[in-house]
Protein backbone atom coordinates (compact mmCIF):
# COMPACT_ATOMS: atom_id res chain seq x y z
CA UNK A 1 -169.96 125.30 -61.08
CA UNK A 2 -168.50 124.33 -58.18
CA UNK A 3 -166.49 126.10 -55.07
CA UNK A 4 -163.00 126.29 -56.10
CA UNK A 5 -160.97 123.72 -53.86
CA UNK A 6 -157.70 124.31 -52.81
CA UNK A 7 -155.05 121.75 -50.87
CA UNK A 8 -153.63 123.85 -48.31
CA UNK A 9 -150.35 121.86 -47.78
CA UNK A 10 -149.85 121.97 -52.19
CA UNK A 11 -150.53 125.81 -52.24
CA UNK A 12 -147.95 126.60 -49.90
CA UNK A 13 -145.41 124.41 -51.66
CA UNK A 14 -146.08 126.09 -54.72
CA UNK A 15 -145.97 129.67 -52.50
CA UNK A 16 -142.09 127.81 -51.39
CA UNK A 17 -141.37 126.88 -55.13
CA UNK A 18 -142.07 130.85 -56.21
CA UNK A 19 -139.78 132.15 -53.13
CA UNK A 20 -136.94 129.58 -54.47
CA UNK A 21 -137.68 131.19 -57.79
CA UNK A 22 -137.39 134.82 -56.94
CA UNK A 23 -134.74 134.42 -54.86
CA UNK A 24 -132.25 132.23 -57.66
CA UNK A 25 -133.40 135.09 -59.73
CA UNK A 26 -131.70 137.80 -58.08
CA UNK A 27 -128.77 136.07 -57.70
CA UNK A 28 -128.49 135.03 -61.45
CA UNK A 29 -129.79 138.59 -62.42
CA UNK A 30 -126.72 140.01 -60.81
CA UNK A 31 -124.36 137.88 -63.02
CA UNK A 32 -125.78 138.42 -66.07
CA UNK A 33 -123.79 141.02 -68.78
CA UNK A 34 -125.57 143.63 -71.00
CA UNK A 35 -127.39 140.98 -73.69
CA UNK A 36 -126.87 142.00 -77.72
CA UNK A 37 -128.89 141.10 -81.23
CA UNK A 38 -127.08 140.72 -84.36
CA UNK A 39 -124.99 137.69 -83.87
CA UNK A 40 -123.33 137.10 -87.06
CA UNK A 41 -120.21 139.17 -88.62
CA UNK A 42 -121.24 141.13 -91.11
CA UNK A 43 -119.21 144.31 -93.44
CA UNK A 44 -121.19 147.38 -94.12
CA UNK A 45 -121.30 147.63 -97.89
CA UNK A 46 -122.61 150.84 -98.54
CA UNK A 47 -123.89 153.85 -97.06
CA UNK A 48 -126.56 156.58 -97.68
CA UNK A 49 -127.85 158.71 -95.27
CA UNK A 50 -129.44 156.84 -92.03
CA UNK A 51 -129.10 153.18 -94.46
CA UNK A 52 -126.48 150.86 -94.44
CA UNK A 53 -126.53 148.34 -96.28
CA UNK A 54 -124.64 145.02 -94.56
CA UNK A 55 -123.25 141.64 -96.32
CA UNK A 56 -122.77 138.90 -94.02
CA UNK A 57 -119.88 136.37 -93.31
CA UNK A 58 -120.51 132.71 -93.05
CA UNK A 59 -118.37 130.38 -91.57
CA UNK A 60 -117.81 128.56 -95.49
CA UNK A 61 -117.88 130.61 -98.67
CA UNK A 62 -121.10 130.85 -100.52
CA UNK A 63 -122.08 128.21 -102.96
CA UNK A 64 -125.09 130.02 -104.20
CA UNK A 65 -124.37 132.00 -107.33
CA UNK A 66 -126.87 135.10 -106.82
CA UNK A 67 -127.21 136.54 -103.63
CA UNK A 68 -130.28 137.37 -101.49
CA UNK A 69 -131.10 141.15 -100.42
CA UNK A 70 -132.89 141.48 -97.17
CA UNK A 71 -135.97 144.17 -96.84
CA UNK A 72 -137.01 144.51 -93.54
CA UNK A 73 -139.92 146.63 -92.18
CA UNK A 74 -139.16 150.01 -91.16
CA UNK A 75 -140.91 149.22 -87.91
CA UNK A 76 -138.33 147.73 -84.92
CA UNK A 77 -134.81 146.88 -85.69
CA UNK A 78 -133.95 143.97 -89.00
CA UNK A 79 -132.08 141.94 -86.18
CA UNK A 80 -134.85 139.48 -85.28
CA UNK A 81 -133.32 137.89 -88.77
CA UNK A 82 -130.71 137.65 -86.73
CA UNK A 83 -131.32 137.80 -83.26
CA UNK A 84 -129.04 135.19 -82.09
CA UNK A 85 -126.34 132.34 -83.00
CA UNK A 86 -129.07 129.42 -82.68
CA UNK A 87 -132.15 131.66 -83.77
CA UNK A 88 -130.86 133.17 -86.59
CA UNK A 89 -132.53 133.27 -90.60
CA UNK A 90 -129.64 134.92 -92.05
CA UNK A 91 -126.96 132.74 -89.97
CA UNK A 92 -129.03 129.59 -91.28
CA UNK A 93 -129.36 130.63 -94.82
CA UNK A 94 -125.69 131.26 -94.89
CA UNK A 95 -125.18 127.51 -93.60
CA UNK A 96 -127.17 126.75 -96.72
CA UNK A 97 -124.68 128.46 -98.99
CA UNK A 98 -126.45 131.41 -99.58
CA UNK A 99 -124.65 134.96 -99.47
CA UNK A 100 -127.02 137.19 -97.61
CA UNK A 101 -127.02 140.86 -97.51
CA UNK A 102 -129.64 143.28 -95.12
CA UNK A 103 -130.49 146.93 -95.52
CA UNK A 104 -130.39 148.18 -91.97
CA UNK A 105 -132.42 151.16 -92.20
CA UNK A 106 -131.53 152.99 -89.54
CA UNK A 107 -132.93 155.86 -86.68
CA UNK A 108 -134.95 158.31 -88.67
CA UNK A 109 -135.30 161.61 -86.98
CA UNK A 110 -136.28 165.03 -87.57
CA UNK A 111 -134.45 165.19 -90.66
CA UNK A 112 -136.25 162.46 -92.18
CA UNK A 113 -139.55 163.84 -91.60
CA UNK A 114 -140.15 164.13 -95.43
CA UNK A 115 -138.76 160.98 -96.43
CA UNK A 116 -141.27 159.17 -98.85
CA UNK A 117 -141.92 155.46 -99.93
CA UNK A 118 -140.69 157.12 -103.37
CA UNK A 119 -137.65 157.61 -101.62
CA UNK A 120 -137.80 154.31 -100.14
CA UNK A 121 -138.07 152.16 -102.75
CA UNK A 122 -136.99 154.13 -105.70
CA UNK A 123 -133.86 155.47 -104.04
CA UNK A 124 -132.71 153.23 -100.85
CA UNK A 125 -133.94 149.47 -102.59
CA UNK A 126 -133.08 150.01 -105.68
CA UNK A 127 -129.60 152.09 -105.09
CA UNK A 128 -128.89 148.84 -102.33
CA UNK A 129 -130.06 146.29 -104.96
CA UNK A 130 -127.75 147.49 -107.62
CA UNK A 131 -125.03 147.83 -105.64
CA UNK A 132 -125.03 143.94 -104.60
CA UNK A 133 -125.42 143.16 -108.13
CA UNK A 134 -122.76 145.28 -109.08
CA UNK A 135 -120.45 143.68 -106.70
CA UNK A 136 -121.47 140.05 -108.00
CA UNK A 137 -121.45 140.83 -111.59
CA UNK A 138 -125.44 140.56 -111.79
CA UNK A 139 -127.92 142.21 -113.97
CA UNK A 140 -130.43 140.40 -111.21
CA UNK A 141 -130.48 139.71 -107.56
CA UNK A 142 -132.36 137.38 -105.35
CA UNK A 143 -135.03 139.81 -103.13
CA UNK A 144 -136.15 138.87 -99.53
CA UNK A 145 -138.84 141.03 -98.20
CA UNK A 146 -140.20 140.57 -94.66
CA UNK A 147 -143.55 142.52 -93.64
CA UNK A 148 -143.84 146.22 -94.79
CA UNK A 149 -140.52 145.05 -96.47
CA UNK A 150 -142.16 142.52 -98.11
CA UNK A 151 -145.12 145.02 -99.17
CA UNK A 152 -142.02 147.19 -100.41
CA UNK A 153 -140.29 144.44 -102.06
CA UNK A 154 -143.58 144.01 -104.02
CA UNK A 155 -143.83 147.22 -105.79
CA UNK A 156 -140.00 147.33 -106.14
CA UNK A 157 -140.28 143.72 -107.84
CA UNK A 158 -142.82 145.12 -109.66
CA UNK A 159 -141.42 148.25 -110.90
CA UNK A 160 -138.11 147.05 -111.38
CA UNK A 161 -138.42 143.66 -112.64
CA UNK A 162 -135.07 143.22 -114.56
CA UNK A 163 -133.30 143.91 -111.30
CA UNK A 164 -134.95 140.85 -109.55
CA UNK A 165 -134.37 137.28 -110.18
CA UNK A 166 -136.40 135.34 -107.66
CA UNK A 167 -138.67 136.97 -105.00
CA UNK A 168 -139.62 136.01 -101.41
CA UNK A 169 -141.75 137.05 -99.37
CA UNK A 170 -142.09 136.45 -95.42
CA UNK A 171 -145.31 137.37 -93.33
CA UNK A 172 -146.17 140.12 -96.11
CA UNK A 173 -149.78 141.87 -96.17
CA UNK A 174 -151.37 142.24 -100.05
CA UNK A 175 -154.83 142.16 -99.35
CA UNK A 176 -155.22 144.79 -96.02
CA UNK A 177 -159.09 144.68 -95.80
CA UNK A 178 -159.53 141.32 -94.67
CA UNK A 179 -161.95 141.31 -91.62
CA UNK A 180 -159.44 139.90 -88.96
CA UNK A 181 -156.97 141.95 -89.53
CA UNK A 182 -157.02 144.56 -86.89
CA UNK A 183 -154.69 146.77 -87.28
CA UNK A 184 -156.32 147.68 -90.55
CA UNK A 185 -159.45 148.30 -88.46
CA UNK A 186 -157.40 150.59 -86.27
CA UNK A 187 -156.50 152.80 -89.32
CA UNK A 188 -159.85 153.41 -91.04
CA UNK A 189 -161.07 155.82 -89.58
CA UNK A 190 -157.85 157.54 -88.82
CA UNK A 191 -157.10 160.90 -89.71
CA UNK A 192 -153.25 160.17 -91.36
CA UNK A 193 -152.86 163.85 -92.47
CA UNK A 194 -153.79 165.25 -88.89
CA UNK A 195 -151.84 162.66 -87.58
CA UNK A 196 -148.49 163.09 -89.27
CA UNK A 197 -148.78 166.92 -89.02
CA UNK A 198 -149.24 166.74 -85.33
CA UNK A 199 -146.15 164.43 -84.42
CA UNK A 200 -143.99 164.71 -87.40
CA UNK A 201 -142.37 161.31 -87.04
CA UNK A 202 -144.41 158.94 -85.93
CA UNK A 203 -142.70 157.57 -82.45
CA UNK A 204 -141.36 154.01 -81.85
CA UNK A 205 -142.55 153.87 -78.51
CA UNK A 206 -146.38 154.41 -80.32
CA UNK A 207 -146.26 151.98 -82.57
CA UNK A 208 -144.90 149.40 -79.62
CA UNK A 209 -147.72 150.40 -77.72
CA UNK A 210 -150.48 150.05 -80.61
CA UNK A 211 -148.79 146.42 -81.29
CA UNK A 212 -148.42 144.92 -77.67
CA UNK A 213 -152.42 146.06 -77.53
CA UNK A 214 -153.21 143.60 -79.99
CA UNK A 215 -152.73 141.21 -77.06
CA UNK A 216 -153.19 142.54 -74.39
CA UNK A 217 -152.76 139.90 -71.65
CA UNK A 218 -150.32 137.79 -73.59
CA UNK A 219 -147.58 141.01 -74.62
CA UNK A 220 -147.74 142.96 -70.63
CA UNK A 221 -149.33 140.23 -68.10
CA UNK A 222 -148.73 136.74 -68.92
CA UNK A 223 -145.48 136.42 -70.59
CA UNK A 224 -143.87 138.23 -67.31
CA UNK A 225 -145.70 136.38 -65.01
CA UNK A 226 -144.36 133.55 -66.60
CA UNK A 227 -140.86 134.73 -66.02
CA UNK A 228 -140.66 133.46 -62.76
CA UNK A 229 -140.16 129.70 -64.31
CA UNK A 230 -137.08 130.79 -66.11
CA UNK A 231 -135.28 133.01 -63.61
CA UNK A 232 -133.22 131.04 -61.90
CA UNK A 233 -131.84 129.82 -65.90
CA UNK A 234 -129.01 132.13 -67.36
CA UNK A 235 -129.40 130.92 -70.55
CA UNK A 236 -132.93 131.10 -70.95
CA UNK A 237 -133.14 134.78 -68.86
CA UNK A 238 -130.90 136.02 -71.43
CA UNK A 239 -132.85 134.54 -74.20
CA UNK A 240 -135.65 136.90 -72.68
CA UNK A 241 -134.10 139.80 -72.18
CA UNK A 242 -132.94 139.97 -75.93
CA UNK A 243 -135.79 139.24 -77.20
CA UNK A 244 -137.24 141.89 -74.94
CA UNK A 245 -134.36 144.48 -75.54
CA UNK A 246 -135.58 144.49 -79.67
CA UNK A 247 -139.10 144.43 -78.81
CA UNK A 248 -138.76 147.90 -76.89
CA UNK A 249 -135.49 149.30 -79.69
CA UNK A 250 -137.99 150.63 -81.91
CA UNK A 251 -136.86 153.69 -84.49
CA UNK A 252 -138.95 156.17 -85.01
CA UNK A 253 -141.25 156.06 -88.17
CA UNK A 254 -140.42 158.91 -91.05
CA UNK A 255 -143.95 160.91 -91.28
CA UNK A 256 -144.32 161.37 -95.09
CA UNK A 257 -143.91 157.74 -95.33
CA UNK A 258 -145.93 156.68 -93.11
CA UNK A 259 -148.76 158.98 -94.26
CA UNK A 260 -148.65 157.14 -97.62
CA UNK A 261 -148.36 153.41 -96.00
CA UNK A 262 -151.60 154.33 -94.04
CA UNK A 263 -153.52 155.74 -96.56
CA UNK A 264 -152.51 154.14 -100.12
CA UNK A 265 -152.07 150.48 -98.33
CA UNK A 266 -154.02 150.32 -95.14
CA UNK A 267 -156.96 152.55 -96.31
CA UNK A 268 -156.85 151.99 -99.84
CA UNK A 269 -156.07 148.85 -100.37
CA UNK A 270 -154.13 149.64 -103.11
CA UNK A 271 -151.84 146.98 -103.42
CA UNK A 272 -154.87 144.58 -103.73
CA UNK A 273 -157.30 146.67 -106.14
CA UNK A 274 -154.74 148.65 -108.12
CA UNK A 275 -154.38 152.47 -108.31
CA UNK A 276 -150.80 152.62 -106.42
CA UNK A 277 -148.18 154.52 -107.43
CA UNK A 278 -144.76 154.77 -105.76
CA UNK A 279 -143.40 158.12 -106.81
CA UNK A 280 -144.50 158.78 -110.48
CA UNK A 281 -143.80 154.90 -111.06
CA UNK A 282 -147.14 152.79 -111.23
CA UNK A 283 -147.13 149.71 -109.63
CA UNK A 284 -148.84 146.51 -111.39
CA UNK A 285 -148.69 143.44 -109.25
CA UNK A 286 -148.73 141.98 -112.73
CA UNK A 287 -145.39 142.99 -113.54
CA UNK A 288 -144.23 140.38 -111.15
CA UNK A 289 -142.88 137.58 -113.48
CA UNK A 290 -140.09 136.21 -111.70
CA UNK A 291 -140.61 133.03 -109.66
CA UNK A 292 -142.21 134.36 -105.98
CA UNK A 293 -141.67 131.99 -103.14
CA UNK A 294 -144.69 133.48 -100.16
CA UNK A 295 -144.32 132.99 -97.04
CA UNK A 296 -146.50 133.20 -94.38
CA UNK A 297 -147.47 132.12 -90.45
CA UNK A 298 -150.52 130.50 -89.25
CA UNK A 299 -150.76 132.31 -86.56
CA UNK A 300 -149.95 135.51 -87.33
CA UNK A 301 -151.35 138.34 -85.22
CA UNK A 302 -150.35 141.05 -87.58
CA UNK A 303 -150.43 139.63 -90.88
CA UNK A 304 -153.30 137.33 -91.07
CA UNK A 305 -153.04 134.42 -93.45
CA UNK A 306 -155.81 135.67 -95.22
CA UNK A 307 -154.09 139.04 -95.85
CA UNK A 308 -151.11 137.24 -97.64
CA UNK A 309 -152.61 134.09 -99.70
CA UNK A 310 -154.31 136.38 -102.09
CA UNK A 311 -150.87 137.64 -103.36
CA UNK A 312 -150.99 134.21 -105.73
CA UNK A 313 -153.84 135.82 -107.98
CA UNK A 314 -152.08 139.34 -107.88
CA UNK A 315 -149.04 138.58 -109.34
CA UNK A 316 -148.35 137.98 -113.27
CA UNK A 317 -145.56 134.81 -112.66
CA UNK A 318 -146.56 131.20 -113.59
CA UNK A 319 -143.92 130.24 -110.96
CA UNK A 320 -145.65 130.40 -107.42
CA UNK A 321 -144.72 128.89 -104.43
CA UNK A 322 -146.51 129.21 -100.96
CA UNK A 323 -145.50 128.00 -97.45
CA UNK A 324 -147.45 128.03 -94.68
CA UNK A 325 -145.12 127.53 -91.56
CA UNK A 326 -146.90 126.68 -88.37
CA UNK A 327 -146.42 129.41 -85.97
CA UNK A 328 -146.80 133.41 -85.73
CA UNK A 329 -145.13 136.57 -86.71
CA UNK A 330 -141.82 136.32 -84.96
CA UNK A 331 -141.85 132.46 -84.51
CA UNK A 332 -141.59 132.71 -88.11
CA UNK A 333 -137.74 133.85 -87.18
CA UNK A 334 -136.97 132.23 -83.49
CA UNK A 335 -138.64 129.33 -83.16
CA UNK A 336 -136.85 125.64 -82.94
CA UNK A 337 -139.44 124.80 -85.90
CA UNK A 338 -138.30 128.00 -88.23
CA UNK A 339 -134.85 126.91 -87.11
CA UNK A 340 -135.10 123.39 -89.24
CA UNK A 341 -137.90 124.77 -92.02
CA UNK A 342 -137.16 128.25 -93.44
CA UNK A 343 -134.08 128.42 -94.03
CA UNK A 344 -133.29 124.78 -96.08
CA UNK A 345 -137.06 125.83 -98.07
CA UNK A 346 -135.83 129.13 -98.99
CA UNK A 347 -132.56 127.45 -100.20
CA UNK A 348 -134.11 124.37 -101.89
CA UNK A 349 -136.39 126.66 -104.08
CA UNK A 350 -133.87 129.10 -105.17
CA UNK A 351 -131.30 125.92 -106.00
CA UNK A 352 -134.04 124.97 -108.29
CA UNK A 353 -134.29 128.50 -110.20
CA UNK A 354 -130.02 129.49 -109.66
């Protein structure tokens, strides 16, 4: 390897370039207004406790006959569904003549340190799912879990299957003992009970920390070094900061919960190999007869590929559908290419099984 050779007169244009940068920076930084997530109108439907449970308004009434029920993860805010006018599943899907409501589940705090995944998904889903088909008439709803929600939507699909018609399910983890997965190497040798004693809830700001680790250089160095380019764009600075402003709005985790995600899905794999039970309900990936549309990203960081595909062998349905969307774990959402696939695939499937 050679000595590194550097053109004096190109290095101090680029030194220029950066100066012109920062200094159109400050001056658009000073004009820009608070920036907000959620971008489409949407009615809260119904209320219990910390959840509400939100139906959204397109700009055209819906065409589809059963509506889809949105499960997020309990981990940062459901928004990045809908983080912005032109990056937006839920404004998409409602462009596609679907009606689309979203359990927002809320702030958890001290109060909700004994909240369980009993509670979860035999009380919140299922009270949320039969409202929406209450309101439409429906014995069975369309179910869209994303992530942990997707996990959730699982073993509600599973223990409830009258109440679902057609499950989907985005970036979701079955199988959480496949060797690149890291956060599940992170968790095996944790102590969950000592854990959840000691804090209680389990703070946002942790489990920001623990994710943004996962890549390192990417998630603190390089993505704000990379800033600079963009500065001196309003558009694309707030584009940033919004995305930036949900990465950091992250609720607190409920510790009971928690405790049982960790240990029942993380260490004991339980949703793969059997034994789980949610409450005093058993859950039998089996069960799952309705058609299942999966979903998951290439690249996905979190959720591994390999940690979703094996759902198709888990589940008791003839009907399976997989997509594999090129891109990672929030591209999935945001991206130009998510913009023009997800949303008309999601819609095309379910047309075919209204």
């Amino acid at each position: 390897m050679g000595p590194v050779k550097i053109d004096p007169k190109a290095a101090l244009d680029e030194v220029a370039r950066y100066s012109q940068k920062l200094t159109a920076g400050a001056d658009v930084l000073r004009k820009l207004d608070d920036v907000h997530y959620g971008a489409t109108e949407k009615e809260a439907v119904y209320r219990e406790d910390k959840v509400v449970l939100y139906h959204f308004k397109g700009d055209k009434k819906p065409t589809a006959k059963t509506p889809i029920m949105i499960v997020y993860a309990l981990v940062n805010r459901p928004f990045m569904t809908d983080l912005q006018a032109d990056r937006s599943l839920v404004r998409n899907l409602l462009a596609q003549g679907e009606d689309v409501y979203l359990i927002d589940w809320g702030y958890p705090d001290a109060a909700d340190r004994y909240i369980s995944l009993d509670d979860y998904i035999n009380g919140y889903i299922r009270r949320c799912a039969d409202v929406v088909a209450k309101r439409h008439g429906l014995k069975a709803i369309n179910i869209l879990g994303v992530c942990q929600g997707g996990a959730f939507s699982l073993c509600f699909a599973s223990i409830y299957p009258e109440k679902v018609k057609n499950l989907i399910t985005m970036v979701t983890p079955v199988d959480f003992h496949t060797p690149d997965n890291m956060l599940s190497h992170w968790t095996q040798g944790m102590d969950i009970d000592l854990f959840v004693d000691t804090l209680g809830n389990v703070p946002g700001d942790l489990m920001n920390w623990c994710y943004l680790t996962l890549k390192p250089f990417r998630l603190n160095h390089q993505k704000y070094v990379g800033l600079v380019d963009i500065l001196d764009d309003k558009a694309e600075l707030e584009n940033f900061l919004r995305m930036e402003k949900w990465i950091f709005d992250s609720p607190n985790q409920a510790g009971q919960a928690f405790r049982e995600f960790i240990r029942d899905f993380y260490q004991g794999n339980k949703l793969m190999h059997g034994g789980l039970s949610i409450g005093d309900k058993p859950v039998d990936l089996k069960q799952i007869t309705m058609p299942v549309l999966n979903i998951y990203a290439e690249q996905d960081h979190l959720v591994p590929p390999s940690a979703s595909i094996p759902l198709k062998d888990k589940v008791g349905t003839k009907d399976y559908t997989v997509l594999a969307f090129k891109g990672g774990h929030i591209g999935i959402y945001v991206s130009g290419r998510a913009q023009r696939e997800v949303a008309p695939t999601i819609h095309g499937w379910l047309s075919k099984r209204a």
